[in-house]
Protein backbone atom coordinates (compact mmCIF):
# COMPACT_ATOMS: atom_id res chain seq x y z
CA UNK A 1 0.00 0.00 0.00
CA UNK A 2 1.14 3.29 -1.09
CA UNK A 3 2.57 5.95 1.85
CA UNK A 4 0.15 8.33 1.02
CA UNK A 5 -2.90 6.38 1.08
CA UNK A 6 -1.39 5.12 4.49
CA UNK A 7 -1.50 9.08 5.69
CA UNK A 8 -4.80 9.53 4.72
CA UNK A 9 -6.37 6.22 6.14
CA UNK A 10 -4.56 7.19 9.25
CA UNK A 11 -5.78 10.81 8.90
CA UNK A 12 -9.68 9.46 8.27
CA UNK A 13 -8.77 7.25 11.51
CA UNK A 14 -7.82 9.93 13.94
CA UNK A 15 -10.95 11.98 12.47
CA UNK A 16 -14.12 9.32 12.64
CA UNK A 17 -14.70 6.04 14.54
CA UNK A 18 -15.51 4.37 11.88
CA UNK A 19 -13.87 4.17 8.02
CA UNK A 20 -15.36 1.71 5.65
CA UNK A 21 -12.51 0.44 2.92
CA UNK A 22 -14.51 -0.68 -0.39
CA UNK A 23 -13.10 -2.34 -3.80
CA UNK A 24 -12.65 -5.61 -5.30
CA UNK A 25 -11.38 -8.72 -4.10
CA UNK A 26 -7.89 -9.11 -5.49
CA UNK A 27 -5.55 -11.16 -4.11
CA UNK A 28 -3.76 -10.36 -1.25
CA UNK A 29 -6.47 -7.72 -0.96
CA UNK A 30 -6.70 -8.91 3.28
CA UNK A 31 -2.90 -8.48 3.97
CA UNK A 32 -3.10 -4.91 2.09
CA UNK A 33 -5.41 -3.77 4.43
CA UNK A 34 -4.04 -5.63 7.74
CA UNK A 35 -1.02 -3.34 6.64
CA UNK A 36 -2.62 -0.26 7.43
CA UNK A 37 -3.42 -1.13 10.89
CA UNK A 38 -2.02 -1.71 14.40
CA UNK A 39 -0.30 -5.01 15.12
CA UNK A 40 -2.93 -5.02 18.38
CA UNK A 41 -5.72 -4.73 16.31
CA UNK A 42 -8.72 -7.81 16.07
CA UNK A 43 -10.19 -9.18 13.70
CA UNK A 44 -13.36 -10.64 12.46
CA UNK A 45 -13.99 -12.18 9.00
CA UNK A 46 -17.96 -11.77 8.32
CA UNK A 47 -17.48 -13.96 5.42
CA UNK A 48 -16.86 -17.15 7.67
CA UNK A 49 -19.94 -18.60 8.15
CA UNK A 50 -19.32 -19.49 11.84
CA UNK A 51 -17.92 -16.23 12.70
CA UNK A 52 -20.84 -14.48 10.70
CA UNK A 53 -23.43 -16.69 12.50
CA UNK A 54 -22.07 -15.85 15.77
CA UNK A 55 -21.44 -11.85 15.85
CA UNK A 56 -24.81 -11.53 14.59
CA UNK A 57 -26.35 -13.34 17.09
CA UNK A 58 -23.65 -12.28 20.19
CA UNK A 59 -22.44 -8.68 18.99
CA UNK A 60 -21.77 -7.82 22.31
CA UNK A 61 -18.74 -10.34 21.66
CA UNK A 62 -17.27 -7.88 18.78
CA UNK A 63 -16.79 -5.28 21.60
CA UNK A 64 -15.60 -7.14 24.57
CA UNK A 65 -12.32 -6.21 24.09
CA UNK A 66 -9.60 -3.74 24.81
CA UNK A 67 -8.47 -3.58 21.18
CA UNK A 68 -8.21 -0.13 20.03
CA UNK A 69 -9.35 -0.96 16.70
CA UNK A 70 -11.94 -4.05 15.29
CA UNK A 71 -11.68 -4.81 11.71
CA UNK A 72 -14.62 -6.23 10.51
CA UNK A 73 -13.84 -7.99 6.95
CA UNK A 74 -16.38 -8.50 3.89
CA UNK A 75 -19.31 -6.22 6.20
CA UNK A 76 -22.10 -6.99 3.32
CA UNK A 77 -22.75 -10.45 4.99
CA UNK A 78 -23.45 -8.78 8.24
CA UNK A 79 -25.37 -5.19 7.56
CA UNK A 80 -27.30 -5.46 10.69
CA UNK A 81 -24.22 -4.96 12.78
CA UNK A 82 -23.94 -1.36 11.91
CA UNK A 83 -26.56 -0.61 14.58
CA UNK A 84 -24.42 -2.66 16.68
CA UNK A 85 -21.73 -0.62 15.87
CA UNK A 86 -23.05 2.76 16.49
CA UNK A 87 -24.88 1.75 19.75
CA UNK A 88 -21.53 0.96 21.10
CA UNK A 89 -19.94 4.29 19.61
CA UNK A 90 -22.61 6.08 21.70
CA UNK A 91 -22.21 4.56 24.32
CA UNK A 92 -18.34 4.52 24.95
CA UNK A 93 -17.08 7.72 23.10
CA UNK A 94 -14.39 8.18 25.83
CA UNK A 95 -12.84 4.63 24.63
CA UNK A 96 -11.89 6.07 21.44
CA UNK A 97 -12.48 2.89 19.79
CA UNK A 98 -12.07 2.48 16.12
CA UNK A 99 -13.73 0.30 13.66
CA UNK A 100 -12.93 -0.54 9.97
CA UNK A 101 -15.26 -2.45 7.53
CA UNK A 102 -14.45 -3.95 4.61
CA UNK A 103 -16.90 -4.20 1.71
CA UNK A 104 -16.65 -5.92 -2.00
CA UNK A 105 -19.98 -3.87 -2.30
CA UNK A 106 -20.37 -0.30 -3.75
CA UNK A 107 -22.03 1.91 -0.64
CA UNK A 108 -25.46 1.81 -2.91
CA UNK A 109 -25.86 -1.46 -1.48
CA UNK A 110 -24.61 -0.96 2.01
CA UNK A 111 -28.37 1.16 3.22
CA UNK A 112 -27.59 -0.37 6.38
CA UNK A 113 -24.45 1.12 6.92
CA UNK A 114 -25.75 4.54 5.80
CA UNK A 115 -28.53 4.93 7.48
CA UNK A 116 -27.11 3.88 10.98
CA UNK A 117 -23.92 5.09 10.75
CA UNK A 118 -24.45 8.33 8.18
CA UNK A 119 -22.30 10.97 10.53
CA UNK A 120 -20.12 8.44 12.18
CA UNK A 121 -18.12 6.74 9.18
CA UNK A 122 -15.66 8.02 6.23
CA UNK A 123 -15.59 5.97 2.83
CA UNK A 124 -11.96 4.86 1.50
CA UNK A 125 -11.82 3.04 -2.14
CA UNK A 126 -9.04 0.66 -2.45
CA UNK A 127 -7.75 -0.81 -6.23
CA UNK A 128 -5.07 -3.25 -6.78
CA UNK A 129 -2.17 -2.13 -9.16
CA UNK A 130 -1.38 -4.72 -12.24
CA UNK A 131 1.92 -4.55 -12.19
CA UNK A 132 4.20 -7.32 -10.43
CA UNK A 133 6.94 -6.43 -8.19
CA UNK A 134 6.18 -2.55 -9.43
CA UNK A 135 5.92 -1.33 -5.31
CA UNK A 136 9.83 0.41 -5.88
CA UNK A 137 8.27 2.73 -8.71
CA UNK A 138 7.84 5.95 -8.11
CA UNK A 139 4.42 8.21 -9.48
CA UNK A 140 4.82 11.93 -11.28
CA UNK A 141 0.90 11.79 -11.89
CA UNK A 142 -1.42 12.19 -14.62
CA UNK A 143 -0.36 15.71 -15.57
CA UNK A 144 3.33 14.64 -15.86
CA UNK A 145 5.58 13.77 -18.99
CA UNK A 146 7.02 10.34 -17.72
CA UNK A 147 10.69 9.76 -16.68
CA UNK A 148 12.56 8.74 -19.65
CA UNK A 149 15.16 7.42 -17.34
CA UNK A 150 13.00 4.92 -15.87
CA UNK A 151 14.02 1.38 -16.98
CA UNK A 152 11.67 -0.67 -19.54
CA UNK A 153 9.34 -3.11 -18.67
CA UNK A 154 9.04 -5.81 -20.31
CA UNK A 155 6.06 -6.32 -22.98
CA UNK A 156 6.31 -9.98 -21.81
CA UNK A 157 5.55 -8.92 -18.11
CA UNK A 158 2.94 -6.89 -19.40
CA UNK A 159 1.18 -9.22 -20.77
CA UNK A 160 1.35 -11.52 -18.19
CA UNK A 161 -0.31 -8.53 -15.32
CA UNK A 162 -2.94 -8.41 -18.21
CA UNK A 163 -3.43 -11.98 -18.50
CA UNK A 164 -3.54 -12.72 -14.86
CA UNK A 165 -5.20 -9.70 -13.86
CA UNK A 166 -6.40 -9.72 -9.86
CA UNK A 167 -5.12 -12.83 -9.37
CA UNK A 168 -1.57 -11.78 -9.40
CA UNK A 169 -1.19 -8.72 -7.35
CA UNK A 170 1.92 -9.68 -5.22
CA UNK A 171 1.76 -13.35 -6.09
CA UNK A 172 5.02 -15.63 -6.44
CA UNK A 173 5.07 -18.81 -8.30
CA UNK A 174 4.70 -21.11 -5.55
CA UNK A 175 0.45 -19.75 -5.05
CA UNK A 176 -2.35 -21.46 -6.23
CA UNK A 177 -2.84 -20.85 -10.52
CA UNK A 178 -4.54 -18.28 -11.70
CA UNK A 179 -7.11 -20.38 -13.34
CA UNK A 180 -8.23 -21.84 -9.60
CA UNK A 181 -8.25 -18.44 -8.17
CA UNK A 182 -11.19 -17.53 -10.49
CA UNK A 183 -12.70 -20.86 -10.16
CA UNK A 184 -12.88 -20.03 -6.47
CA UNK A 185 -13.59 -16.28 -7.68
CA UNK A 186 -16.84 -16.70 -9.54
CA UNK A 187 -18.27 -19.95 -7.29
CA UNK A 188 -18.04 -17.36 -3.80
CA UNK A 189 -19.33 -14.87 -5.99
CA UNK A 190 -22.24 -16.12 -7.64
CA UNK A 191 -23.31 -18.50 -4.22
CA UNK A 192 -22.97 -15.64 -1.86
CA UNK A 193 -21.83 -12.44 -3.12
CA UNK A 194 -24.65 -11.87 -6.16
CA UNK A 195 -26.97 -13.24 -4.04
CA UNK A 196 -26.72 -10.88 -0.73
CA UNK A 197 -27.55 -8.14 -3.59
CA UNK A 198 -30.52 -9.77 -5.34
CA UNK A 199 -32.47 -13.08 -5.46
CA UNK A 200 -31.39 -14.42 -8.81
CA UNK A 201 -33.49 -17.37 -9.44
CA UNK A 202 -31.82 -18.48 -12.76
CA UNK A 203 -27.85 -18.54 -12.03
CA UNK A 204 -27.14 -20.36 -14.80
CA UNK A 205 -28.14 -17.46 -17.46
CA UNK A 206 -26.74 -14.77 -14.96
CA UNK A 207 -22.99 -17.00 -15.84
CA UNK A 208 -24.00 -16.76 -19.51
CA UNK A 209 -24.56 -13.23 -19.19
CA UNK A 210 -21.66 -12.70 -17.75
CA UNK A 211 -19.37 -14.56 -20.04
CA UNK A 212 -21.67 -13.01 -22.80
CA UNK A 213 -20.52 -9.26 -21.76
CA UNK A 214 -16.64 -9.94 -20.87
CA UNK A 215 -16.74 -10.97 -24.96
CA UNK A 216 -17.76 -7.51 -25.37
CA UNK A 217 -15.34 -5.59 -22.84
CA UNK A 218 -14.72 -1.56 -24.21
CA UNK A 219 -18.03 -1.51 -26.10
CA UNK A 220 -21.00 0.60 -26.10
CA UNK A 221 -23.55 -1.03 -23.43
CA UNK A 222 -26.88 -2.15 -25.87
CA UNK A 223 -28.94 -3.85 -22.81
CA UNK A 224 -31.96 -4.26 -25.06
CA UNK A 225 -30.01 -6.32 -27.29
CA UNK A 226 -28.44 -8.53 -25.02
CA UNK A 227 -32.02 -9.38 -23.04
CA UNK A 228 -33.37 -10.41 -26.49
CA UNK A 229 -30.20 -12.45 -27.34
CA UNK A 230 -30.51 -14.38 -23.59
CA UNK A 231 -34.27 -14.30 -23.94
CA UNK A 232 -34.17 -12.48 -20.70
CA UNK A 233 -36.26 -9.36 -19.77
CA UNK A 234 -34.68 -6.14 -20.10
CA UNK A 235 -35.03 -5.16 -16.50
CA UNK A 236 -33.17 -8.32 -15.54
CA UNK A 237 -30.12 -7.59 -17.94
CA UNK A 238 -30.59 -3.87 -16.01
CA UNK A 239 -30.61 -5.18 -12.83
CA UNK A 240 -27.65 -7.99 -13.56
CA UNK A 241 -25.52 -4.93 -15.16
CA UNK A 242 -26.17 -3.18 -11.74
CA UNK A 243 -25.05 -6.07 -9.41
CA UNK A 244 -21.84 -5.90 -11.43
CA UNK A 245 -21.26 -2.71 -11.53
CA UNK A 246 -22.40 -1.99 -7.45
CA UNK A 247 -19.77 -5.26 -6.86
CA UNK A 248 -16.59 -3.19 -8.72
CA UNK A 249 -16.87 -6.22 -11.49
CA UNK A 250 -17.68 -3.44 -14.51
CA UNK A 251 -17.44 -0.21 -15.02
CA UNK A 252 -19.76 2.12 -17.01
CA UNK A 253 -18.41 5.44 -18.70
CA UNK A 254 -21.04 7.25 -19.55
CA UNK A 255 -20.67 9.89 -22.89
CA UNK A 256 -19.65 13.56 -22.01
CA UNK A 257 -22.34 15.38 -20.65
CA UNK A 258 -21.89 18.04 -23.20
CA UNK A 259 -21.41 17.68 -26.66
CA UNK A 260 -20.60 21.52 -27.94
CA UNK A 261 -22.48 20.59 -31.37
CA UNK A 262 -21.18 17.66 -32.22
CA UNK A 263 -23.84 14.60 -31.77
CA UNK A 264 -22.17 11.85 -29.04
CA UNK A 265 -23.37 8.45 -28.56
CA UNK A 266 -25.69 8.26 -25.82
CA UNK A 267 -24.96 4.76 -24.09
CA UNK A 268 -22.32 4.21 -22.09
CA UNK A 269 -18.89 2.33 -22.67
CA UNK A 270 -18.28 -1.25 -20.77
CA UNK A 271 -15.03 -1.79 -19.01
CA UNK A 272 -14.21 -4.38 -16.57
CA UNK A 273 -12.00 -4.00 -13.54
CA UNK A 274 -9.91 -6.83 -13.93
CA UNK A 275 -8.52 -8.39 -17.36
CA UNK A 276 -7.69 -11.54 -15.62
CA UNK A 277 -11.35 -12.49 -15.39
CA UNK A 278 -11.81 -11.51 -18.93
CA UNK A 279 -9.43 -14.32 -19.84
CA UNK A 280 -10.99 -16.57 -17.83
CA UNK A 281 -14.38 -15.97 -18.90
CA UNK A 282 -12.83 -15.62 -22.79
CA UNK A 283 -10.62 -18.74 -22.72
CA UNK A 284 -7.15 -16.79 -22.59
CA UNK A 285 -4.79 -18.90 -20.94
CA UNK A 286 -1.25 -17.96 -22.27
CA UNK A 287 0.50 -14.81 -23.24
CA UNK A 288 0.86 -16.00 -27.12
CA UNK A 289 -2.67 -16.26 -26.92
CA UNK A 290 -3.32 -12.70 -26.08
CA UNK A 291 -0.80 -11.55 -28.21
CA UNK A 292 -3.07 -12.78 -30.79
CA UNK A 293 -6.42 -11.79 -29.23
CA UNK A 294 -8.58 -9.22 -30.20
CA UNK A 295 -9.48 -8.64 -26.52
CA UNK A 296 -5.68 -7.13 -26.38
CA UNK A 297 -6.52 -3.56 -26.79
CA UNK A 298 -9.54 -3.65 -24.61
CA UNK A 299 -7.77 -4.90 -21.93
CA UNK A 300 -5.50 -2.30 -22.53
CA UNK A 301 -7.88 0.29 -21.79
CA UNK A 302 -9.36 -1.58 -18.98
CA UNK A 303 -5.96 -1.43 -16.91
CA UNK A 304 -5.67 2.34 -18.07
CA UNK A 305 -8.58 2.51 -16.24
CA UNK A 306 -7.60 0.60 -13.14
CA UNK A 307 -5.06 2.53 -12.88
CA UNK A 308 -6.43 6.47 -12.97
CA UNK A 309 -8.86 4.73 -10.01
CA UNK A 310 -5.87 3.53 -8.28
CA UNK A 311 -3.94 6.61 -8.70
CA UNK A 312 -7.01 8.53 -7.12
CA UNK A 313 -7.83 6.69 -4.15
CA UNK A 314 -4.19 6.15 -3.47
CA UNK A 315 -4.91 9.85 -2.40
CA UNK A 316 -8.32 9.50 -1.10
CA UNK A 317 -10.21 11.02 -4.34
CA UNK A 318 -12.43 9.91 -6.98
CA UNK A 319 -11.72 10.20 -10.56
CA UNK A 320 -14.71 11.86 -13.16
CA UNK A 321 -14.60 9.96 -16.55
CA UNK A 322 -16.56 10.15 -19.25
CA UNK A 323 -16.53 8.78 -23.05
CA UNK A 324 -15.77 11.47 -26.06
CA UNK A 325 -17.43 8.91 -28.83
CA UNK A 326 -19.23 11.16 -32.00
CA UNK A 327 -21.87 9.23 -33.83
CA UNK A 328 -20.26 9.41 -37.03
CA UNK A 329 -17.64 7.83 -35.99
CA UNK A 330 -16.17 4.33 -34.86
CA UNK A 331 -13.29 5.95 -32.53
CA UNK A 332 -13.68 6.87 -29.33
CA UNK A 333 -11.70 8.45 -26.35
CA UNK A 334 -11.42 8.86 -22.58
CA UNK A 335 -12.08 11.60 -20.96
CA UNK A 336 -10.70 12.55 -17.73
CA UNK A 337 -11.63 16.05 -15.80
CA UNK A 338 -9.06 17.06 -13.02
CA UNK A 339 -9.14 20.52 -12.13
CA UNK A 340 -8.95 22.89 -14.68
CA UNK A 341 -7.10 20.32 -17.07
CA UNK A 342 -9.15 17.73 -19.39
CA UNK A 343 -7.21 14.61 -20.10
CA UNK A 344 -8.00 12.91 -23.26
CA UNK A 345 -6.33 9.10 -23.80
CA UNK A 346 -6.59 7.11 -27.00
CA UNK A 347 -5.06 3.31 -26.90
CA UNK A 348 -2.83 1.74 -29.90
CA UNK A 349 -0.96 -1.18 -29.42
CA UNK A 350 2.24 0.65 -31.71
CA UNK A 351 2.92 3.78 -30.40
CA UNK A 352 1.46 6.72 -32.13
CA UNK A 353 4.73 9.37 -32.94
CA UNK A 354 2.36 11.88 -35.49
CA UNK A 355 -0.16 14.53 -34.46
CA UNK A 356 -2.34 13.68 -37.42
CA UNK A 357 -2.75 10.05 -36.18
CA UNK A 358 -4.55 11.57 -32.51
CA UNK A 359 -7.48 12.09 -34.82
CA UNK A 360 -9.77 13.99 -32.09
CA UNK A 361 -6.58 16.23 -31.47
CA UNK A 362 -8.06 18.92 -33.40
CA UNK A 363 -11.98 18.88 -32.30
CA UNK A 364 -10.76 18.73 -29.13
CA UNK A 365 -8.63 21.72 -29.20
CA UNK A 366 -11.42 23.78 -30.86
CA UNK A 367 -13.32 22.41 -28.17
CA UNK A 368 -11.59 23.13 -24.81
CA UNK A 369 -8.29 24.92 -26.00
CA UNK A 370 -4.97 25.15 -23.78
CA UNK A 371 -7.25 22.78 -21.29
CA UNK A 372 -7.03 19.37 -22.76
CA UNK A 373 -4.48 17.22 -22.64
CA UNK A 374 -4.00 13.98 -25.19
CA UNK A 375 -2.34 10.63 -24.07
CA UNK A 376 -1.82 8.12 -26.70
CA UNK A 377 -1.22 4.91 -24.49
CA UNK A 378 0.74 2.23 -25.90
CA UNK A 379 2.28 -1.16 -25.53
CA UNK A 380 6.03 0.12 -26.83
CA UNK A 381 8.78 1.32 -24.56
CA UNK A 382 9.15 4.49 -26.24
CA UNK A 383 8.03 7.90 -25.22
CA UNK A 384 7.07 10.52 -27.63
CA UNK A 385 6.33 14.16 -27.25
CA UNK A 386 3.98 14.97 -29.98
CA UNK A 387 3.25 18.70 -28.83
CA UNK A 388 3.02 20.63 -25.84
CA UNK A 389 -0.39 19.05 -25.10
CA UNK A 390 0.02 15.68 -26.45
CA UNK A 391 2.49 12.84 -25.64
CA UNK A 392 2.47 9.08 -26.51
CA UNK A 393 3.24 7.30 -23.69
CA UNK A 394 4.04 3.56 -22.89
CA UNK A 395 1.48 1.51 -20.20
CA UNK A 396 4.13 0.88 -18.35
CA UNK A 397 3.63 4.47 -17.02
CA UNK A 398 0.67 4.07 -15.73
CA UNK A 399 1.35 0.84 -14.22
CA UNK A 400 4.64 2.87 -12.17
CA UNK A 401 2.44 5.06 -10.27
């Protein structure tokens, strides 16, 4: 875990009794966490049925003890002890007793939480970086040229971050395969996780669907077509797409609020979080494969993704994306607004080294002027400065910060 997301988790600590830590399940995501907090500290994993059963039924348990702070993992299988919790804050403010919750839910689906603990708790995100054995990198940020200095990466451990995805954040050889962590992945996710959102009667088509739309990762979002194609409702496919998206399994990038004259698609782009479970659900297995894949560039974009999150809650923000996609045309880019500053990024695998091949340079520029900023990310070593406002920049960057 980064130092400065350590500051500020320590910072949100000292401030409220209670910080909930959200995000994915990655692996390793538990030690990550146990990182941030006192060696003293307890622990209680909701996700164990046993130890689930048992604090719901004795809660009083959870707080008979002089630990200064209780770390209550996966908190979606136990909402009801949030009332718990802020009885007991009430009641012993002079203890100054701290609790953190961990949740592989979005807050939309924690009402318990919110509604009994509204004034009392402070939200953290947490993401996983891709990159292996990248923790000695150092970050200049989004609005920075990157170090030419810094030494390559190689395209071969690129591709293997993309093709193992979550599954091998800090992992060494001698762990389980990647292939058995998703195994485990989507069984714990469909049996409990999908199902402590919303009764889904028909699992089996919610795994189709879900294969269905990992086939169709960086693409415009047409529910209506994929409820006809599963001979599903369209609500369902709504309310599926939600589950995802409310468990940090998708994104959705919705188009740019304002379109200056020029007509934008209307329906937001698809990303998923992790590009190891889109070559599990795709049938990836080895780096020659994805070489060859035509999931390579979507991926691509995915971990550019990843990554901007990262980089923001590393420092306890929240990134505001949007897609620039015109209807007339097949392109599209990212748009990300920070500040005063609009950061555009397009995705080749070659980088681009030509300011006629960024072809919304110029629209943008008319557009927003000395305020946007392009980024052609690549899968090259190389780094190119195009113009004052545009650079082609290697992955590898990203994955550094």
């Amino acid at each position: 875990m980064s130092t400065t997301y350590k500051k500020i988790f320590n910072t949100h600590l000292k401030k409220f009794p209670c910080i909930l830590i959200a995000g994915p399940k990655f692996y390793g995501r538990q030690d990550a966490i146990t990182d941030l907090l006192p060696n003293d500290h307890i622990k209680f994993s909701l996700g164990s049925p046993e130890v689930r059963a048992k604090a719901i039924r004795y809660p009083q348990e959870i707080f008979d003890t002089k630990a200064k702070v209780i770390l209550l993992e996966d908190i979606q299988y136990a909402p009801s002890l949030a009332k718990h919790i802020r009885d007991h804050i009430n009641k012993n403010q002079s203890m100054n007793q701290k609790f953190v919750l961990t949740s592989s839910f979005a807050i939309q689906e924690l009402k318990e939480i919110t509604k009994n603990l509204s004034s009392k708790f402070s939200i953290l995100h947490i993401k996983p970086g891709y990159l292996i054995d990248a923790n000695n990198s150092t970050s200049k940020g989004i609005v920075s040229f990157p170090d030419k200095k810094s030494k390559p990466i190689s395209k071969s451990d690129i591709l293997k971050s993309f093709l193992y995805g979550y599954s091998r954040v800090n992992k060494n050889k001698h762990t389980k395969s990647s292939q058995a962590w998703y195994d485990t992945w989507l069984t714990t996710y469909i049996e409990r996780e999908v199902r402590a959102i919303r009764n889904i009667e028909n699992i089996t088509d919610f795994q189709i669907f879900l294969k269905r739309i990992a086939s169709q990762n960086d693409t415009t979002l047409n529910m209506a077509e994929i409820a006809r194609e599963l001979n599903v409702s369209l609500n369902t496919i709504k309310a599926w797409m939600t589950i995802l998206a409310n468990s940090f399994v998708v994104n959705l990038i919705k188009p740019y609020r304002l379109n200056y004259g020029i007509r934008c698609k209307r329906t937001p782009h698809l990303y998923f979080n992790d590009t190891g479970l889109i070559s599990y659900l795709t049938g990836i297995k080895k780096v020659s494969d994805l070489e060859k894949s035509e999931h390579l560039i979507s991926m691509l974009k995915s971990v550019a993704i990843n990554e901007i999150y990262r980089w923001y809650f590393n420092r306890g923000d929240f990134p505001i994306f949007s897609m620039w996609s015109p209807s007339n045309q097949e392109d599209s880019c990212i748009l990300l607004e920070s500040g005063d500053k609009i950061y555009a990024f397009d995705f080749s695998i070659r980088a681009k080294t030509n300011i006629k091949e960024f072809k919304f340079h110029q629209q943008l520029m008319n557009i927003f002027g000395n305020s946007i900023i392009l980024h052609n990310i690549h899968l090259e070593d190389d780094y190119h400065k195009i113009a004052d406002n545009c650079f082609s920049s290697p992955i590898q960057w990203m994955l550094k910060w």
